[in-house]
Protein backbone atom coordinates (compact mmCIF):
# COMPACT_ATOMS: atom_id res chain seq x y z
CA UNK A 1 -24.86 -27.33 57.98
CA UNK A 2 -22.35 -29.43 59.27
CA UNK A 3 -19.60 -27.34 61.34
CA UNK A 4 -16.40 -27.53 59.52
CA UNK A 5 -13.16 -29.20 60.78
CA UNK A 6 -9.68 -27.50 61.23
CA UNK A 7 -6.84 -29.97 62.26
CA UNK A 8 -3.51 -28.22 63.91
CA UNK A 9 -0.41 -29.94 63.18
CA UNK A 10 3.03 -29.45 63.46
CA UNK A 11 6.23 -30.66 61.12
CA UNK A 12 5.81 -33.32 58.96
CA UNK A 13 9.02 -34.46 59.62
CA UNK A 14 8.91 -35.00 63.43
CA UNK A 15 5.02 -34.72 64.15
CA UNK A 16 4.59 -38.40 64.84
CA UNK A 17 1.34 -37.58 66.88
CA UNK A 18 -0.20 -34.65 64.31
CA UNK A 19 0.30 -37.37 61.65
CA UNK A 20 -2.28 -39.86 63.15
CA UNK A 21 -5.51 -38.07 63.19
CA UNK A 22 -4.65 -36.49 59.60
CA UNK A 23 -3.38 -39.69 57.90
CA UNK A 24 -7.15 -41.05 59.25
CA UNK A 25 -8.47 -38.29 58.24
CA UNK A 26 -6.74 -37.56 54.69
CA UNK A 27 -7.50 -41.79 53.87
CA UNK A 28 -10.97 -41.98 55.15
CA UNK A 29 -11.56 -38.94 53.29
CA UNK A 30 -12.93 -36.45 55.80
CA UNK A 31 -13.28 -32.78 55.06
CA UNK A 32 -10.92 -30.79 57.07
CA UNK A 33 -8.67 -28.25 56.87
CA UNK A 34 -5.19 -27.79 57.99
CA UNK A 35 -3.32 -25.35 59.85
CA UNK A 36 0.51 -26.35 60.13
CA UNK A 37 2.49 -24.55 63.29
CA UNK A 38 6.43 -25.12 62.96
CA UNK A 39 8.16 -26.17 65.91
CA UNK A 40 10.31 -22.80 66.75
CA UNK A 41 10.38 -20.56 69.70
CA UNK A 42 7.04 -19.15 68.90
CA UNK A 43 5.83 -22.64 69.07
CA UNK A 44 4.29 -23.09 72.69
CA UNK A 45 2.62 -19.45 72.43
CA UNK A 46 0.66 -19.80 69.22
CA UNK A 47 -0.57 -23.61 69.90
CA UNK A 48 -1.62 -22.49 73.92
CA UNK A 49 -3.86 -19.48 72.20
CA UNK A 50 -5.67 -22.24 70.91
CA UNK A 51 -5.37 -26.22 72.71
CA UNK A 52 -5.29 -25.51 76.70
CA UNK A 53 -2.44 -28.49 76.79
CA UNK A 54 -0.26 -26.63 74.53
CA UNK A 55 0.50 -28.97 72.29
CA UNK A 56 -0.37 -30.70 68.62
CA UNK A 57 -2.51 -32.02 67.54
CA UNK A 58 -5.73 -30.06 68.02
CA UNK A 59 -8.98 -30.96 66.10
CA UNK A 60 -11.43 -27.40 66.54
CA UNK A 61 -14.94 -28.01 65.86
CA UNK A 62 -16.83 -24.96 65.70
CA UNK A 63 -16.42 -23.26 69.21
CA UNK A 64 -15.58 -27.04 69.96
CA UNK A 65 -11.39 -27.78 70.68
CA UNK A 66 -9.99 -31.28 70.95
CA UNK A 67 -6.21 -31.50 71.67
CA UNK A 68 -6.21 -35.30 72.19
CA UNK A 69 -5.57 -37.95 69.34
CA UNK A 70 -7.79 -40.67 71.38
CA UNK A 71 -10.42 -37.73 71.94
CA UNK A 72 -9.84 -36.90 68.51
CA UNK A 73 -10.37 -40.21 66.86
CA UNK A 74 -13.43 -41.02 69.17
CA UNK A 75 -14.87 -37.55 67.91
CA UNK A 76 -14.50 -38.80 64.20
CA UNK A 77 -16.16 -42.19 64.68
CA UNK A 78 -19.26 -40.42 65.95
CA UNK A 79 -19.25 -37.59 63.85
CA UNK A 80 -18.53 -40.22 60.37
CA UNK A 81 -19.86 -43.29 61.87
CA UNK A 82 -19.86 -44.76 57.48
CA UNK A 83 -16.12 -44.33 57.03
CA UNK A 84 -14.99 -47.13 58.95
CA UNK A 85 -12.47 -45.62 61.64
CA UNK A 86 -13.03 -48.63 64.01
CA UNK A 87 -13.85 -51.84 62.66
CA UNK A 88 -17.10 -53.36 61.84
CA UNK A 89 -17.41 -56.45 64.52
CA UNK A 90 -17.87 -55.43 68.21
CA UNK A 91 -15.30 -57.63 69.08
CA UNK A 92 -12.43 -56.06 66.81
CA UNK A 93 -13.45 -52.74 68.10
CA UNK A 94 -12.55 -53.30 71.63
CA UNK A 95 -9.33 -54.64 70.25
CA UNK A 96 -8.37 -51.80 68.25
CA UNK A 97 -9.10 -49.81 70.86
CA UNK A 98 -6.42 -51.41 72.92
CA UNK A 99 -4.02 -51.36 70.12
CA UNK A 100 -4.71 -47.48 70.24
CA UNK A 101 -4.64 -47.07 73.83
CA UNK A 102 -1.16 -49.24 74.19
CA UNK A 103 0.76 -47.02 71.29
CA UNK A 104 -1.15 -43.71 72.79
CA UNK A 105 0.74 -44.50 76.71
CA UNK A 106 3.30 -47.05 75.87
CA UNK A 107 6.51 -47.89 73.82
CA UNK A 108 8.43 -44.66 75.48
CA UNK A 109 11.74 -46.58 74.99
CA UNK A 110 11.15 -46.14 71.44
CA UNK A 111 9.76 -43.06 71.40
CA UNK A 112 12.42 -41.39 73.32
CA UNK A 113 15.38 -43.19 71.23
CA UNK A 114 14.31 -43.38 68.09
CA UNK A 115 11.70 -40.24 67.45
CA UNK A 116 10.16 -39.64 63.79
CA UNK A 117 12.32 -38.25 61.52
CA UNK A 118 11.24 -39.03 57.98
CA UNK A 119 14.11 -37.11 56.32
CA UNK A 120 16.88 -38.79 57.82
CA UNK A 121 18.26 -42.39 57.54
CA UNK A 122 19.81 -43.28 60.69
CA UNK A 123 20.20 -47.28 61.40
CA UNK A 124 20.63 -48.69 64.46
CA UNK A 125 21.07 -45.35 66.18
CA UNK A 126 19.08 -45.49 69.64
CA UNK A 127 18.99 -48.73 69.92
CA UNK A 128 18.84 -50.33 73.94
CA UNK A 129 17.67 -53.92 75.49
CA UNK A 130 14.25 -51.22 76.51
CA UNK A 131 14.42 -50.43 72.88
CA UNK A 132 14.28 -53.98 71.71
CA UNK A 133 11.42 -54.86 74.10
CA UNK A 134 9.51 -52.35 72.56
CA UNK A 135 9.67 -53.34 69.00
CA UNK A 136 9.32 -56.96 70.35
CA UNK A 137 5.80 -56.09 71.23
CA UNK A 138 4.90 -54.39 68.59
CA UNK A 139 6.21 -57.14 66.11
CA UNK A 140 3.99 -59.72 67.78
CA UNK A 141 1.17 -57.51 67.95
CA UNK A 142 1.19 -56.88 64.09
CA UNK A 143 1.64 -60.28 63.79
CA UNK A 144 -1.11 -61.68 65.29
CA UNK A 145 -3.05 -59.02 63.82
CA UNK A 146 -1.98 -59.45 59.97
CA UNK A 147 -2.30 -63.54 60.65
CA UNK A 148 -5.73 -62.60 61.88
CA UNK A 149 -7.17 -60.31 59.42
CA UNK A 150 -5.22 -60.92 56.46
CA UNK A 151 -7.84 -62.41 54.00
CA UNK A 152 -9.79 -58.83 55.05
CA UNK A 153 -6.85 -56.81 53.14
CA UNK A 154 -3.27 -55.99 54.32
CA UNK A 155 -3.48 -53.58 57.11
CA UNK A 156 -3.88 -54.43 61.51
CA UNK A 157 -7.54 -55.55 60.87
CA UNK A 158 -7.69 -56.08 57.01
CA UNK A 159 -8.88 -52.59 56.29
CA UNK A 160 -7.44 -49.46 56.97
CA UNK A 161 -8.62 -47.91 60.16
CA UNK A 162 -7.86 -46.04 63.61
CA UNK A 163 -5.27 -48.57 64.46
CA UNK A 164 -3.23 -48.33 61.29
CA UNK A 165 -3.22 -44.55 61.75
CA UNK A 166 -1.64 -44.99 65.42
CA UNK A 167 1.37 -47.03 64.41
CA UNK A 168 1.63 -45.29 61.20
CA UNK A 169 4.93 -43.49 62.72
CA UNK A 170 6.12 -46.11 64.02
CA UNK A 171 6.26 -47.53 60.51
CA UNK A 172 8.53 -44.49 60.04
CA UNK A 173 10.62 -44.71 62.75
CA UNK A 174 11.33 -48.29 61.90
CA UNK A 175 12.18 -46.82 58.12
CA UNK A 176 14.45 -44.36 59.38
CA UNK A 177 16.38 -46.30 61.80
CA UNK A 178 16.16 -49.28 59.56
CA UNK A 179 14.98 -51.80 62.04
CA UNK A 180 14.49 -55.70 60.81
CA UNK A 181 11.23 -57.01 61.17
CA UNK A 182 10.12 -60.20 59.99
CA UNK A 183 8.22 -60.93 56.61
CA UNK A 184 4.45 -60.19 57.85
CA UNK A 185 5.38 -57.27 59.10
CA UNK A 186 7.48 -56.23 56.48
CA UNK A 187 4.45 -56.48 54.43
CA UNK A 188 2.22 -54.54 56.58
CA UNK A 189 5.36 -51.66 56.91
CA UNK A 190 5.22 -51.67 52.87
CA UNK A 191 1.15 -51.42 52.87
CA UNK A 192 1.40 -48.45 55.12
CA UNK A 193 3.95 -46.44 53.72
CA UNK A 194 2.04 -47.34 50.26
CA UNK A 195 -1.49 -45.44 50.90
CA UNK A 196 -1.40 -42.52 49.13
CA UNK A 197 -2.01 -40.39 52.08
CA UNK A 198 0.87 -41.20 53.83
CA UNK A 199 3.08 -40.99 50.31
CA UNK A 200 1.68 -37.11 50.72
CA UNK A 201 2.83 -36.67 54.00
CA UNK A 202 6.20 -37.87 53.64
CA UNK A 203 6.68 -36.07 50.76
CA UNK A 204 5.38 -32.35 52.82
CA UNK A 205 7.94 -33.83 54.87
CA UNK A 206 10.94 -34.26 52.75
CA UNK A 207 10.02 -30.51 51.56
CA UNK A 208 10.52 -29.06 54.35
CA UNK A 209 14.45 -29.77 55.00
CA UNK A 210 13.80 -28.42 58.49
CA UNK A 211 16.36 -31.07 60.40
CA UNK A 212 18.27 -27.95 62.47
CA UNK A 213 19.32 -27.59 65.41
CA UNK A 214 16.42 -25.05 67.02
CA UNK A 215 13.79 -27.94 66.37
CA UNK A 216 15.44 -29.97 68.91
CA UNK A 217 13.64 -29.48 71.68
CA UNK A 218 10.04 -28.65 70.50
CA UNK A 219 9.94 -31.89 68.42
CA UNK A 220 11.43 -33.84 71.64
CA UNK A 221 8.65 -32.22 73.77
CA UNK A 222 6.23 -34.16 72.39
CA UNK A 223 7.40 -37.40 70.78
């Protein structure tokens, strides 16, 4: 039998990378199951018992641990090669590859102003010139994308795949601190936030009403 998945995560609220590999997961409709750590004290010493990088997310396999959402992601396209995590054509692959590997080492202007926080409405706060370059890029990246793909459907490469899941909080982030995008984009922000799976993480998120103060620096650790 196939060994059975468990995905770590942390807060819906501020887990901007524990929401990538389980929106692709949840919306490809792969069996897992989920064990959610909160970011508290505690935090660090639970999640190093079982990810030696101490951190979320962490995909366990069997005797087999993953604590990387690239390493994660390329684990899933092997092990479900039918549910369409990367795109069909060779050529689209390599590209959402890159898309992945840009949002998985870059953008840290917006990451470090404006983290995920999908209970809060906050606009404009965190905004910089660095800022601004950073959704710069990523507007002309969806753009090209969505004028690419779009007779395919209305996500980065028509369908939904790895790449959606990797900008999928930055579609939040943009929510919560309200940032203007133009129409194609605005579309593709409204597509995302639309897939049931992510409807069911934001709503685990607005559950937990966990914005306090002892979060602070857990959450920031890792955005």
């Amino acid at each position: 039998m196939p060994t059975s998945l468990t995905l770590y995560t942390a807060n819906r609220n501020y887990s901007s990378w524990s929401l990538r590999p389980w929106l692709l997961m949840r919306a490809l409709d792969m069996p897992f199951k989920e064990r959610q750590l909160r970011f508290s004290p505690g935090f660090h010493d639970e999640i190093s018992r079982i990810s030696p990088a101490g951190r979320v997310p962490v995909l366990v396999a069997g005797e087999l641990v993953i604590w990387d959402t690239l390493a994660i992601v390329e684990y899933l396209a092997e092990r479900f090669p039918l549910h369409g995590v990367w795109p069909a054509q060779p050529g689209d692959r390599a590209r959402a590859r890159s898309v992945c590997a840009e949002m998985h080492s870059g953008f840290s202007a917006l990451r470090q102003a404006m983290p995920m926080n999908i209970e809060a409405r906050l606009p404009g706060l965190g905004w910089s010139v660095r800022v601004q370059d950073d959704i710069d890029r990523i507007v002309a990246l969806w753009t090209s994308l969505r004028s690419a793909h779009a007779a395919r459907g209305p996500f980065l490469f028509g369908t939904f795949s790895a790449a959606d899941a990797f900008f999928a909080p930055v579609v939040s982030r943009f929510e919560t601190h309200q940032v203007a995008t133009p129409p194609v984009c605005d579309d593709y922000r409204r597509a995302v936030l639309a897939l049931p799976a992510m409807q069911e993480w934001i709503a685990g998120a607005l559950a937990e009403h966990c914005f306090v103060a002892e979060d602070e620096p857990y959450r920031r650790s890792r955005d």
